[in-house]
Protein backbone atom coordinates (compact mmCIF):
# COMPACT_ATOMS: atom_id res chain seq x y z
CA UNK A 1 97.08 91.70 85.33
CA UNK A 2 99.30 94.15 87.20
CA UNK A 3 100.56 94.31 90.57
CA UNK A 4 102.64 96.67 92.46
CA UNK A 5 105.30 95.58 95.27
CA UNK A 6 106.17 99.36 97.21
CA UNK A 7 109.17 98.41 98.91
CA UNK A 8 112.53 100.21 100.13
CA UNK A 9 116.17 98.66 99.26
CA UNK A 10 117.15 97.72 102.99
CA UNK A 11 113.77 96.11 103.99
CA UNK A 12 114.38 92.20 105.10
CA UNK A 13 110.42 92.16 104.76
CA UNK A 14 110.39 93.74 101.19
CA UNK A 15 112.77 90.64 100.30
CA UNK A 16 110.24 88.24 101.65
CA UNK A 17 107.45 89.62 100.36
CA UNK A 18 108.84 89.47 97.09
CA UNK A 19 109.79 86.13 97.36
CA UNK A 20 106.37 85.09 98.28
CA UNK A 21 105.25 86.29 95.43
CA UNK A 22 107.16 84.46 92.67
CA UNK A 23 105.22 81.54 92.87
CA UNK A 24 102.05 83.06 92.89
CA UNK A 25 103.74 85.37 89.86
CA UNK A 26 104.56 82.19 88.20
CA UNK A 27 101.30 80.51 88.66
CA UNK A 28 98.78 83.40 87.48
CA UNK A 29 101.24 85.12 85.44
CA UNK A 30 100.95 88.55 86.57
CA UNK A 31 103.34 91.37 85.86
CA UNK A 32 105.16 93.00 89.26
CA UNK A 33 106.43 96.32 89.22
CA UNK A 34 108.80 96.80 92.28
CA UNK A 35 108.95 100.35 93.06
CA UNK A 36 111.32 101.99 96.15
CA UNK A 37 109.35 104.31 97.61
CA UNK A 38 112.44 105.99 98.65
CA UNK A 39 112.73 107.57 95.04
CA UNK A 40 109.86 109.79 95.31
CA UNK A 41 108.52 112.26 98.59
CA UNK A 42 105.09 111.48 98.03
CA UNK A 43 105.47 107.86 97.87
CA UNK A 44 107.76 108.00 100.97
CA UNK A 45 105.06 110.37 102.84
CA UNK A 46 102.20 107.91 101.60
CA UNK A 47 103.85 104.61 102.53
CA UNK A 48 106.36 105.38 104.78
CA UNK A 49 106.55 102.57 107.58
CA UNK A 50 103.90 100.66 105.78
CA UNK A 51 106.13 98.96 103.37
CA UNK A 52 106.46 96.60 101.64
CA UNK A 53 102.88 97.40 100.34
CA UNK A 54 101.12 94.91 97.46
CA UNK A 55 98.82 97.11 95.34
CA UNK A 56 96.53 95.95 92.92
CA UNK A 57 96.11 99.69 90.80
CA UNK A 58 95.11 101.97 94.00
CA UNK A 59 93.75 98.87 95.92
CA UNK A 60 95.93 97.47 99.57
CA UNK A 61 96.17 94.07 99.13
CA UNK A 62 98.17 93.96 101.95
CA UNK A 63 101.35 95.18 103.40
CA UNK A 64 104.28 94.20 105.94
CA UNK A 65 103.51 90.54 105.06
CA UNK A 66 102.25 88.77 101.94
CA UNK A 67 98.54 87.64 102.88
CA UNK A 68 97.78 84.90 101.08
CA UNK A 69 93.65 85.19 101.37
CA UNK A 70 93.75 88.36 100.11
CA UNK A 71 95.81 87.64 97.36
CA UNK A 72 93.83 84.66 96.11
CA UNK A 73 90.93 86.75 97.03
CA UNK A 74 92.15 89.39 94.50
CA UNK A 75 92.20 86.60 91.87
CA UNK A 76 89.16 84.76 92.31
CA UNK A 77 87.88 88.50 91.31
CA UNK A 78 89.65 89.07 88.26
């Protein structure tokens, strides 16, 4: 299972998303790809002020904060 973490290098909420997500990582061993969305214009125009964003392929999980409910949600569908 793959996840995506969009963030942007001076984001205090990319940081705590992230770590947020390291015990979840650890528990249901998924693979996280963090990707700055500052590297590329059409990331940047697509997430822009959203960040960080959790994406499961082209599925929101969520985004600004890590949300738990959807998360597990996400996995209880796997």
């Amino acid at each position: 299972m793959n996840l995506t973490l969009y963030t942007r290098s001076y984001c205090h909420l990319c940081e705590d998303m992230h770590k947020a997500l390291l015990p979840y990582q650890e528990r249901y061993g998924f693979e996280l790809e963090l990707i700055d969305v500052d590297s590329d214009a059409q990331l940047e125009h697509r997430f822009d002020e959203l960040v960080p964003v959790l994406m499961a392929g082209e599925k929101e999980i969520c985004h600004y904060f890590l949300d738990e409910a959807a998360l597990l949600d996400h996995f209880s569908r796997q």
